[in-house]
Protein backbone atom coordinates (compact mmCIF):
# COMPACT_ATOMS: atom_id res chain seq x y z
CA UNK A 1 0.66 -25.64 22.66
CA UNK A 2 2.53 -29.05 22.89
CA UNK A 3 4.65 -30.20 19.61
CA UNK A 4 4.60 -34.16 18.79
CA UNK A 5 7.81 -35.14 18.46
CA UNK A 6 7.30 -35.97 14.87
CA UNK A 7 6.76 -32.37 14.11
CA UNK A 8 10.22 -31.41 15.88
CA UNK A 9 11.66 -34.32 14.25
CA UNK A 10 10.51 -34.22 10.68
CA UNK A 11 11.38 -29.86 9.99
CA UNK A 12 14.18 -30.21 7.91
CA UNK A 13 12.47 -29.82 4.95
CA UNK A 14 9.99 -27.48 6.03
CA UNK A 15 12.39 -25.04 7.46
CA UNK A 16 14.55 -25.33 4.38
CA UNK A 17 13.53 -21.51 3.30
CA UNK A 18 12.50 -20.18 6.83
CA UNK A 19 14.35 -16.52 7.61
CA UNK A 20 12.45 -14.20 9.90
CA UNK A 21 8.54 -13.41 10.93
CA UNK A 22 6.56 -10.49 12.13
CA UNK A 23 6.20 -10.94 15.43
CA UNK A 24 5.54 -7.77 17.43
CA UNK A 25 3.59 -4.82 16.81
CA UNK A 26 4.70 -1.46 18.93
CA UNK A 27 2.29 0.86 19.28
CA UNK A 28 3.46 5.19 19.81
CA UNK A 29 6.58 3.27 21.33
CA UNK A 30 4.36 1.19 23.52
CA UNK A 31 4.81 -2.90 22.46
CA UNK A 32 1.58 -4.81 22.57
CA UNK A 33 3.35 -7.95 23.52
CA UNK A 34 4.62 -10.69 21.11
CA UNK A 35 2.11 -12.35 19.16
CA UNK A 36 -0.45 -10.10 20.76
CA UNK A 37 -3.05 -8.51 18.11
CA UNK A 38 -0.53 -10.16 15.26
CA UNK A 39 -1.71 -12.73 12.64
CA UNK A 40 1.40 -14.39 12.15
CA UNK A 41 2.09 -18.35 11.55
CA UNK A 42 1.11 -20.26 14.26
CA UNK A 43 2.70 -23.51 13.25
CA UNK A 44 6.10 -24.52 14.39
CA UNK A 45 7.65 -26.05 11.73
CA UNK A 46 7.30 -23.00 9.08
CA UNK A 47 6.60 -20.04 11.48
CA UNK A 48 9.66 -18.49 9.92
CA UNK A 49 9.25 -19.80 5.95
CA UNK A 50 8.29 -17.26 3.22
CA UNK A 51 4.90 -17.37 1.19
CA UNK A 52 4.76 -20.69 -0.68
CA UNK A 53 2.98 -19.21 -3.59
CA UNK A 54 2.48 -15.75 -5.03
CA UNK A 55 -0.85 -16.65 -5.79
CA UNK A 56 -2.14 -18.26 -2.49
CA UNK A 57 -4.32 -16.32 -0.24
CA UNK A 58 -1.40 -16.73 2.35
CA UNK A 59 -0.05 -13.61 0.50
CA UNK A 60 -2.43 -11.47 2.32
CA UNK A 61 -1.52 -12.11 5.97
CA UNK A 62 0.65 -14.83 6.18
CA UNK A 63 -0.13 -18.95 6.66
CA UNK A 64 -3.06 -19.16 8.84
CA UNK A 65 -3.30 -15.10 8.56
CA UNK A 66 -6.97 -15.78 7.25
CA UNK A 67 -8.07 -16.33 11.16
CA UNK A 68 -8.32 -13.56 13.11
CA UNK A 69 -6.40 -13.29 16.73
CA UNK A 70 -8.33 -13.07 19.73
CA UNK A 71 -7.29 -9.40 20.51
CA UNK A 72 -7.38 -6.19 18.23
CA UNK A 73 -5.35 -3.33 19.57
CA UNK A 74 -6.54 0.24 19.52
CA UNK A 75 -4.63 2.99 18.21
CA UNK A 76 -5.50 6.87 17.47
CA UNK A 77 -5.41 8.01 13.62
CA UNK A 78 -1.26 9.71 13.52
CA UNK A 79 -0.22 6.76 15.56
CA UNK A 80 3.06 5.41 15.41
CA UNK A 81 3.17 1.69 14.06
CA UNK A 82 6.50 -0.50 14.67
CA UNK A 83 6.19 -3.76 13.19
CA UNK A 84 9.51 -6.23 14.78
CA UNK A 85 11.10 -8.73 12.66
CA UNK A 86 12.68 -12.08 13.84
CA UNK A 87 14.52 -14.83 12.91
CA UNK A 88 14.17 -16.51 16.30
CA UNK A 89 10.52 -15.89 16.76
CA UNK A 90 10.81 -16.40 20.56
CA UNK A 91 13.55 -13.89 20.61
CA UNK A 92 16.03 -16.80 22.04
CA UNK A 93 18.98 -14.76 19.87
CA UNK A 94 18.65 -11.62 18.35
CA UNK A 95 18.54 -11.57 13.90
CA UNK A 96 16.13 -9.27 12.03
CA UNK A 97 16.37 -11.65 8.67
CA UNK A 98 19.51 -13.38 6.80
CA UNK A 99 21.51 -10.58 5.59
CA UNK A 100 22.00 -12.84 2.54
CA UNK A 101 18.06 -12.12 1.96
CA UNK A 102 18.37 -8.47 0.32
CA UNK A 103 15.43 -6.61 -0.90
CA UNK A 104 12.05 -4.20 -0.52
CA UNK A 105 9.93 -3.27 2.30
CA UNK A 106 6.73 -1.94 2.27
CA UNK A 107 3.67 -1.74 4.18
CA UNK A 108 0.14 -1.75 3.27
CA UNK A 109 -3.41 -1.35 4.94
CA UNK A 110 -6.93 -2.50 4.64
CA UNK A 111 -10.24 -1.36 6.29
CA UNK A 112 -12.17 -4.61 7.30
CA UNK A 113 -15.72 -4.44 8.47
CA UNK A 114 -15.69 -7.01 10.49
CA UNK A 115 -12.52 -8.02 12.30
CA UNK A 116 -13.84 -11.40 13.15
CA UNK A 117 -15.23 -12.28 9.53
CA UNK A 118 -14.13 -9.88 6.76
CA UNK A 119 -11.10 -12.24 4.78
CA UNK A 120 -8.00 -10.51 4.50
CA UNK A 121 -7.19 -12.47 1.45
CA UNK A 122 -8.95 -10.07 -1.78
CA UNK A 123 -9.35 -6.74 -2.60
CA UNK A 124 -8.96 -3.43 -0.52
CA UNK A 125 -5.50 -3.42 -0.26
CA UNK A 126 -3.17 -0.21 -0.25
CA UNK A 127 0.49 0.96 0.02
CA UNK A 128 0.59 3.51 2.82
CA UNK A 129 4.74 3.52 2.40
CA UNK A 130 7.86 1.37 0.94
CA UNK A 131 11.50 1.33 0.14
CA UNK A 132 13.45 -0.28 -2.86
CA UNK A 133 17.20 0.71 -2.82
CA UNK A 134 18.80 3.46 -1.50
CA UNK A 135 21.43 4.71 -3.62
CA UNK A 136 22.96 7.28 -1.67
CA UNK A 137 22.92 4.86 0.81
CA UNK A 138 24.03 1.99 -1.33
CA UNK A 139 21.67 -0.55 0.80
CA UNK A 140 18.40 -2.16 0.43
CA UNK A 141 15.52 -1.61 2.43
CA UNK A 142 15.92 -5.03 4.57
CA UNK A 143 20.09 -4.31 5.02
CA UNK A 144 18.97 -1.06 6.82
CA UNK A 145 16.18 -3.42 8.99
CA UNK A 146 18.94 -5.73 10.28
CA UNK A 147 20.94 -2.18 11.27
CA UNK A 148 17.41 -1.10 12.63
CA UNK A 149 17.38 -4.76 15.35
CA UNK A 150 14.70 -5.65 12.94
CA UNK A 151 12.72 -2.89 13.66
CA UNK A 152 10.08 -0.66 11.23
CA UNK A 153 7.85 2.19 12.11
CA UNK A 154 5.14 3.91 9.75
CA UNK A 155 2.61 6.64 10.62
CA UNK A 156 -1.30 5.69 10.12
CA UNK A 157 -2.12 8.27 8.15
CA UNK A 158 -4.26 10.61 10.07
CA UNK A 159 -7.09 10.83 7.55
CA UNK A 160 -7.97 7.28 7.69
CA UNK A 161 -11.25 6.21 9.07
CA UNK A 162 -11.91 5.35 12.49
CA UNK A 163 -12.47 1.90 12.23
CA UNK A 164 -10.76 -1.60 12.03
CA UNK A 165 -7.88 -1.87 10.15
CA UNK A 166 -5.22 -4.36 9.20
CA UNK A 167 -1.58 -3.01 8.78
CA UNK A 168 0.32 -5.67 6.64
CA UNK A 169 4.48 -5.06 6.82
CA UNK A 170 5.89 -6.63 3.66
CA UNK A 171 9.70 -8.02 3.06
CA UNK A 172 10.94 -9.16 -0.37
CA UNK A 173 13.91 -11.40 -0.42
CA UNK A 174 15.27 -10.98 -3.97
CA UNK A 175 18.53 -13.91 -3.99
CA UNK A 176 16.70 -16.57 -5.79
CA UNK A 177 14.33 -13.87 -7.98
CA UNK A 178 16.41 -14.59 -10.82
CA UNK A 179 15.69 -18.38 -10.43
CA UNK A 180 11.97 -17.65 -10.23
CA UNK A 181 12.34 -17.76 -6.60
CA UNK A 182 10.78 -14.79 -4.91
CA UNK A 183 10.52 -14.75 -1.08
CA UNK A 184 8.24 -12.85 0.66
CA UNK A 185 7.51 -12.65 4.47
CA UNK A 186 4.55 -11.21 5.44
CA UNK A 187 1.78 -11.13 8.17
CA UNK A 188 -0.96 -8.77 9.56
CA UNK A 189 -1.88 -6.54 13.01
CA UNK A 190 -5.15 -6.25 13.75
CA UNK A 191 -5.55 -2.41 14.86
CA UNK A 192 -8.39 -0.41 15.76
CA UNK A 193 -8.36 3.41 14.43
CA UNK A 194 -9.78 5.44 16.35
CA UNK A 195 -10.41 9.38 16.46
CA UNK A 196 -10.34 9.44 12.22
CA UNK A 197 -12.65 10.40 9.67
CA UNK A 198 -15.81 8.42 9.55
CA UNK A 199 -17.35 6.03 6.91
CA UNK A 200 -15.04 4.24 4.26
CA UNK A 201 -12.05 5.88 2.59
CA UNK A 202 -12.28 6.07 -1.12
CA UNK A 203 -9.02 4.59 -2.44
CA UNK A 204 -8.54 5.73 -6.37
CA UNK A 205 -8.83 2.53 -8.40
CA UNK A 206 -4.79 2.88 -9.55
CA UNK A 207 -4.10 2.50 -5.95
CA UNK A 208 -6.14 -0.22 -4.72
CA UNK A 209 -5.29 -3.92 -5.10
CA UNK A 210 -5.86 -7.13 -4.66
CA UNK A 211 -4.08 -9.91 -2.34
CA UNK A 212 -3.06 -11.95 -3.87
CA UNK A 213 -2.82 -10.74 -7.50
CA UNK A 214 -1.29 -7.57 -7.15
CA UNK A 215 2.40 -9.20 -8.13
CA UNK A 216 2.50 -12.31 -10.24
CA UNK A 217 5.80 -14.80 -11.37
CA UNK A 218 7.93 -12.97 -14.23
CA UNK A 219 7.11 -9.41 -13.36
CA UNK A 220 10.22 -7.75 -13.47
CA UNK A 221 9.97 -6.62 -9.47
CA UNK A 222 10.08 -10.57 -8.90
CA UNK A 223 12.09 -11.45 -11.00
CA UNK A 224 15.36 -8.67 -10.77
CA UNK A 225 18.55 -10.24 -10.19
CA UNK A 226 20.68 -8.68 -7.82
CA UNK A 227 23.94 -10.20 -8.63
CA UNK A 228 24.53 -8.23 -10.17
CA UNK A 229 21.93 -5.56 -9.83
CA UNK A 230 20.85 -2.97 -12.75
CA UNK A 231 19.00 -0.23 -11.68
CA UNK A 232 16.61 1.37 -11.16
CA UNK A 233 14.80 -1.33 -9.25
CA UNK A 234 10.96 -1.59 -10.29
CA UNK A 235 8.97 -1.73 -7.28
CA UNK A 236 6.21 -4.57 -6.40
CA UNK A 237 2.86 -3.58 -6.14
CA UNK A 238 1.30 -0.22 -6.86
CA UNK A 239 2.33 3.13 -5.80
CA UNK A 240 2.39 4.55 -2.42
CA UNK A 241 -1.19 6.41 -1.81
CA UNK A 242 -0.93 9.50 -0.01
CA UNK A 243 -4.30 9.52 2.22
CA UNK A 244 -6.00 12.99 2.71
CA UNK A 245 -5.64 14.31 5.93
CA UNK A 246 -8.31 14.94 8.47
CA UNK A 247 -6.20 17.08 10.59
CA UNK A 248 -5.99 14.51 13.74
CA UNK A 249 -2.89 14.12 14.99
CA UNK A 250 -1.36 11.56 17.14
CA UNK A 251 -0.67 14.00 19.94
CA UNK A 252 -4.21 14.74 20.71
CA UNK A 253 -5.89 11.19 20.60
CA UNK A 254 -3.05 9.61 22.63
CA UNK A 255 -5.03 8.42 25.22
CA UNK A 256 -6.70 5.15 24.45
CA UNK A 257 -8.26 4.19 27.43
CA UNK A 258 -11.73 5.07 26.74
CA UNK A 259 -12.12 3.30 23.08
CA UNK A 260 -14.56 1.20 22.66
CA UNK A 261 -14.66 -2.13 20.54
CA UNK A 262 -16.25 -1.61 17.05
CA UNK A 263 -17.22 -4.46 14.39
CA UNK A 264 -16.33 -8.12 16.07
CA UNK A 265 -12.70 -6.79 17.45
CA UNK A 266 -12.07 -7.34 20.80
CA UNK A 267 -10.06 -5.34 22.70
CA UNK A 268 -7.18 -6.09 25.61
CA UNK A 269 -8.79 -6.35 28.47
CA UNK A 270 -8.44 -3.82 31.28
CA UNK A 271 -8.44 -6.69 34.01
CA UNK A 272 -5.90 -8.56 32.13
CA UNK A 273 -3.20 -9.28 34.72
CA UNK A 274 -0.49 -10.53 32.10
CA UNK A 275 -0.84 -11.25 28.50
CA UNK A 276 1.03 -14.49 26.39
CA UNK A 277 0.27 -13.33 22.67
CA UNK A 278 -3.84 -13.48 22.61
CA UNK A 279 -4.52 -15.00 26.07
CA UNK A 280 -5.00 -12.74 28.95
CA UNK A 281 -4.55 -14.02 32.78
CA UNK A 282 -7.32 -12.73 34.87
CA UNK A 283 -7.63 -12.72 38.57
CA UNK A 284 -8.63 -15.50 40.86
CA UNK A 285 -11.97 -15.43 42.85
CA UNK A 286 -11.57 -14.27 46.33
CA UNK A 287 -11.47 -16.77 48.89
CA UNK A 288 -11.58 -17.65 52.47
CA UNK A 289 -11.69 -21.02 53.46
CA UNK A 290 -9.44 -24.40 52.68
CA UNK A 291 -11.86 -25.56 49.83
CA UNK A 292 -11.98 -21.89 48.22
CA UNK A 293 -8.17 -21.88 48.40
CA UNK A 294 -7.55 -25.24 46.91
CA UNK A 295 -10.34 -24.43 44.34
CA UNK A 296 -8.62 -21.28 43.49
CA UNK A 297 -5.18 -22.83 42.96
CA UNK A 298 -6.84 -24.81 40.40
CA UNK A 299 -8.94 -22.12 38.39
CA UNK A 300 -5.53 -20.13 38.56
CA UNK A 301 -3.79 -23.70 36.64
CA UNK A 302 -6.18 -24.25 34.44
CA UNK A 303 -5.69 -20.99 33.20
CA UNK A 304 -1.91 -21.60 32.79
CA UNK A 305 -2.80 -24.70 31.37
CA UNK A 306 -4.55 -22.66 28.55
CA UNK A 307 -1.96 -20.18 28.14
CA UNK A 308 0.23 -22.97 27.34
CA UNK A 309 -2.11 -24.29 25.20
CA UNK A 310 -2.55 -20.98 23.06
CA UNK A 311 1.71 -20.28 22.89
CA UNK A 312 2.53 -19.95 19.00
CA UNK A 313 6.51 -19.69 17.82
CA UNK A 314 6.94 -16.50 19.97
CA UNK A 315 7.45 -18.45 23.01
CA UNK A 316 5.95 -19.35 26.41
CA UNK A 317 7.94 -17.17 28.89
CA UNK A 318 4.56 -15.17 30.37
CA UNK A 319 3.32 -18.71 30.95
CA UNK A 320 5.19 -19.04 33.29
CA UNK A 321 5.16 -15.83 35.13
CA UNK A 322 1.31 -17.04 35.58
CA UNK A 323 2.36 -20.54 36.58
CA UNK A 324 4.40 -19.03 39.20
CA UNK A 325 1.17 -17.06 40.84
CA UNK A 326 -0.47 -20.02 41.02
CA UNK A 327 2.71 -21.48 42.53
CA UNK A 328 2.15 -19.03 45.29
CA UNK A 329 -1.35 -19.66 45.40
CA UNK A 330 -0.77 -23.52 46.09
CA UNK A 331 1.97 -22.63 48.69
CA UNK A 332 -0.27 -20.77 50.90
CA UNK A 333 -2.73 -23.26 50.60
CA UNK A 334 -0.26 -25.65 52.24
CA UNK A 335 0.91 -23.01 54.41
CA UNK A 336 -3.25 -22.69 55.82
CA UNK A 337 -3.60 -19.24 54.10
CA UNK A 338 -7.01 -19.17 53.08
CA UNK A 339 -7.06 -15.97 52.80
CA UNK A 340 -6.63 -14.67 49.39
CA UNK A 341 -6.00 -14.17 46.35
CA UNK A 342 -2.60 -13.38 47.59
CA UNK A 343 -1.68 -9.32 45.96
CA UNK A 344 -4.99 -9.40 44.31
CA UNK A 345 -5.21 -7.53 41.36
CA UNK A 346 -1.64 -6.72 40.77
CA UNK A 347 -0.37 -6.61 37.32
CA UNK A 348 2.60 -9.07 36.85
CA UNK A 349 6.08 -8.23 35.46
CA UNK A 350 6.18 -8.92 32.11
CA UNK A 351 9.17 -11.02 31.25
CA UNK A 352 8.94 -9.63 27.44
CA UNK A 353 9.28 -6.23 27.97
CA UNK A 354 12.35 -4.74 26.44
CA UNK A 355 14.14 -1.71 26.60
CA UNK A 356 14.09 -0.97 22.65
CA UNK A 357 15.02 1.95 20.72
CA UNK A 358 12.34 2.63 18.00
CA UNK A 359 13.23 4.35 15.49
CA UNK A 360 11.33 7.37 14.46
CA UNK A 361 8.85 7.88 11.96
CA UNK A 362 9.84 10.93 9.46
CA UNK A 363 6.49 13.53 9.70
CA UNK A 364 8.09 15.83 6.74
CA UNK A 365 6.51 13.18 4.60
CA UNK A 366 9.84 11.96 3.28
CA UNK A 367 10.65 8.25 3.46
CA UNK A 368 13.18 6.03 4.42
CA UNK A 369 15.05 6.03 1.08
CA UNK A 370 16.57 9.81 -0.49
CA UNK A 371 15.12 11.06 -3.95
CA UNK A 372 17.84 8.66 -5.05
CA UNK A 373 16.11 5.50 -3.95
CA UNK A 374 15.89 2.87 -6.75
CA UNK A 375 12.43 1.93 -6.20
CA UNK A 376 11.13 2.57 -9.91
CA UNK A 377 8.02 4.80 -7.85
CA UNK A 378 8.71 9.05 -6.53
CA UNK A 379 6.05 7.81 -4.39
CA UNK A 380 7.79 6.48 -2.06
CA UNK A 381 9.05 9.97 -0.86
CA UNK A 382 5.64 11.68 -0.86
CA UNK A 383 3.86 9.75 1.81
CA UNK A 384 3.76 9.84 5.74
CA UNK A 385 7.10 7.94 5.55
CA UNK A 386 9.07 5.57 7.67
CA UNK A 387 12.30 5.07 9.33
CA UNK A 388 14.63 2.77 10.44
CA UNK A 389 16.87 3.04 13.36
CA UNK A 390 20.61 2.69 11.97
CA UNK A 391 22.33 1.86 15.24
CA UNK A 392 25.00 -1.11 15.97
CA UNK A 393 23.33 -4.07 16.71
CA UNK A 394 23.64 -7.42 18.15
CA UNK A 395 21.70 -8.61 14.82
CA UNK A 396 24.34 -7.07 12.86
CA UNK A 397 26.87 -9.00 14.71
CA UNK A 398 25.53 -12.14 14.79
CA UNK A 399 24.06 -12.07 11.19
CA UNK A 400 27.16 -10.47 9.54
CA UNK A 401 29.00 -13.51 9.07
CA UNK A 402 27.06 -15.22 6.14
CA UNK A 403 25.96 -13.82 2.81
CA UNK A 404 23.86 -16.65 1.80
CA UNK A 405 20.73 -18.70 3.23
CA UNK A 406 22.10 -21.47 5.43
CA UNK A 407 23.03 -19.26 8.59
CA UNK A 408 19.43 -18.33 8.80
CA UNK A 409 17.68 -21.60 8.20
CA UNK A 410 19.99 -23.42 10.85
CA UNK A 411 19.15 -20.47 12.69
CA UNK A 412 15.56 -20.67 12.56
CA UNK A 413 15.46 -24.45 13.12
CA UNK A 414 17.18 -24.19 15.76
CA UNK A 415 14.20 -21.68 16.98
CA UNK A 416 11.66 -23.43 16.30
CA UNK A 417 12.80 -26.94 18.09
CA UNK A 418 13.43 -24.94 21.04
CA UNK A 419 10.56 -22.91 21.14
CA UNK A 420 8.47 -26.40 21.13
CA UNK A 421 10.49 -27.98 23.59
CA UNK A 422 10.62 -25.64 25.84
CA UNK A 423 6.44 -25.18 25.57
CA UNK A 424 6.19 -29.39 26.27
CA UNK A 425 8.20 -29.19 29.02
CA UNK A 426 7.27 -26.31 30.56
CA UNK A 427 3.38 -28.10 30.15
CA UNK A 428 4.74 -31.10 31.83
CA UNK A 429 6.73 -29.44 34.87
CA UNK A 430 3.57 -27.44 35.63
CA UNK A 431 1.65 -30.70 35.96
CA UNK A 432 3.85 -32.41 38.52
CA UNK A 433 3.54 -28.93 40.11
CA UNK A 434 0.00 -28.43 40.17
CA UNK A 435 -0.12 -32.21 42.07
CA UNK A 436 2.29 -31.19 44.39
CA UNK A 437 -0.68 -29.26 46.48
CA UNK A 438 -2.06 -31.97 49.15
CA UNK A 439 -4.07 -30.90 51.87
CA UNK A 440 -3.12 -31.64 55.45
């Protein structure tokens, strides 16, 4: 994706609320790969802004979270969800959200038909966990996800449906509530149950909502002022619904190699040699002759060319692991190497892989929060839970010195300018590079 320079220019006003995004989904400790099966914003100069209205349909899955993503990721019923939070979207400094930015997290699902087609935006929506304030603690549920590297893990709830599902992770920013200015972040991952009950679950009409329109300006879980805070804190939303169990369990269904798509969702490809978000690099045609090779070099650049092409705020950095196969690929064409594709068929090394501790998801059915968690809801403590890491971070460190808004906005400028620079220059180094092949 290449950014005019009038987008990079003009953000200041665009990024004037922007604090942190959804931006990886983890999978039984597995990540997916940023951006990949995630319906986050895609547009530079707000990928990091909260929900501009609490009525918009951007409430449901984020700006642009009404388009699906190319890929849905498959996941047994008892999985292990861990949604990753951001303030740099492209990871270029680590920051879960501005620790000035204090508030709820929740989590919610919805059973879509049809992947491709089915708007997230409406009803169908449940809580399958959430945290308010933890008094025994004395922090709120987004002061423990900046301890946690920004970091959130839920259990599907093994009596859901096999089926397509979207898993919505929810942050409330409560500084401005007071002011009539609440901020949520929010955004959706596509993910295919598999091994659950069959047909549609029946969600008890106290339970099921509607997004937008399950929270509205002046509600008093919108509007709570936390400076200073009276408690007990009336959570958004309804209450947590505890899904009957089928009696699957993570453990056995592990293995998701044999699960087919279902319902327009299309699934990673096994023959995908990297992935950048939702575009997957497959391998070059054999070859064995100077035209094959040259022609090769350039099937292998035009797909960089549409990797680039495809980048959102998360960054461009398995872009160029592919660019530099097809580097290789031009070199032995110089070299007279017709012979190729040179390693066919070997997976490359993904330059987003981290070594991350997740933290665990709590089985006993207790959430993140003790019985003493302000949340208004006992709910919260009765479902398949969720926990947060609380290890010393770097996003700690580098958050910790600002209380207010402005570390995080100069923060997330900062992000997004250098996300799209890097993506336009990366574009235009690959060009010269791809011209660089002449045949002798």
């Amino acid at each position: 994706m290449k950014y005019s320079v009038s987008a990079l220019v003009g953000l200041s006003a665009a990024l004037a609320n922007a604090h942190t995004a959804f931006t990886t989904l983890h999978i039984n400790d597995v990540s997916q790969g940023d951006g990949t099966c995630v319906r986050m914003n895609m547009r530079p100069e707000n990928a990091t802004s909260p929900i501009p209205s609490l009525s918009s349909n951007d409430m449901a899955c984020g700006s642009t979270g009404e388009t699906a993503v190319a890929f849905t990721c498959p996941a047994p019923a008892g999985a292990k969800l861990t949604f990753e939070w951001r303030v740099w979207p492209n990871r270029e400094e680590p920051g879960a959200i501005d620790p000035g930015h204090k508030g709820p997290c929740a989590v919610y699902a919805k059973q879509v038909d049809d992947m491709a087609s089915t708007p997230a935006a409406g009803p169908g929506w449940f809580k399958i966990w959430e945290e308010g304030y933890d008094d025994s603690a004395g922090k709120w549920c987004t002061e423990k996800l900046i301890a946690a590297d920004g970091l959130m893990s839920v259990e599907i709830p093994p009596g859901l449906p096999s089926g397509n599902w979207l898993f919505r992770p929810e942050l409330l920013a409560l500084h401005n509530a007071d002011k009539g200015d609440p901020q949520f972040y929010t955004g959706c991952a596509q993910v295919q149950v598999q091994g659950g009950n069959s047909g549609t679950l029946d969600v008890p009409a106290e339970y099921s909502v509607s997004i937008p329109g399950y929270v509205k300006y002046g509600d008093a879980s919108v509007s709570f002022n936390i400076y200073p805070p009276v408690f007990p804190y009336p959570m958004p939303g309804p209450d947590v619904y505890t899904v009957p169990s089928s009696g699957a369990s993570a453990s056995s269904l592990s293995d998701t190699s044999s699960m087919k798509a279902l319902g327009g969702a299309t699934l990673i490809p096994s023959d995908c040699l990297i992935k950048e978000g939702n575009w997957c690099g497959v391998e070059i045609a054999d070859y064995s002759n100077e035209d094959g090779c040259w022609n090769a070099s350039e099937e292998c650049y035009n797909q960089a060319e549409t990797c680039y092409a495809s980048v959102g705020p998360t960054g461009n950095r398995n872009c160029k692991v592919w660019e530099a196969k097809c580097k290789g690929i031009q070199d032995a064409c110089n070299a007279k190497n017709f012979q190729g594709p040179p390693n066919k068929g070997q997976k490359l090394q993904d330059a987003e892989a981290m070594n991350l501790t997740l933290p665990a998801v709590n089985n006993l059915g207790v959430g993140l929060g003790s019985a003493n968690t302000n949340s208004g809801s006992q709910a919260s403590t009765e479902t398949s839970g969720a926990s947060m890491a609380t290890s010393t971070s770097a996003a700690t460190s580098s958050q910790a010195t600002s209380s207010g808004s402005q570390t995080g906005e100069t923060t997330a400028q900062k992000a997004t300018v250098s996300a799209g620079k890097s993506t336009s220059s990366c574009n235009k180094k690959m060009r010269r590079r791809r011209r660089g092949g002449v045949r002798k």
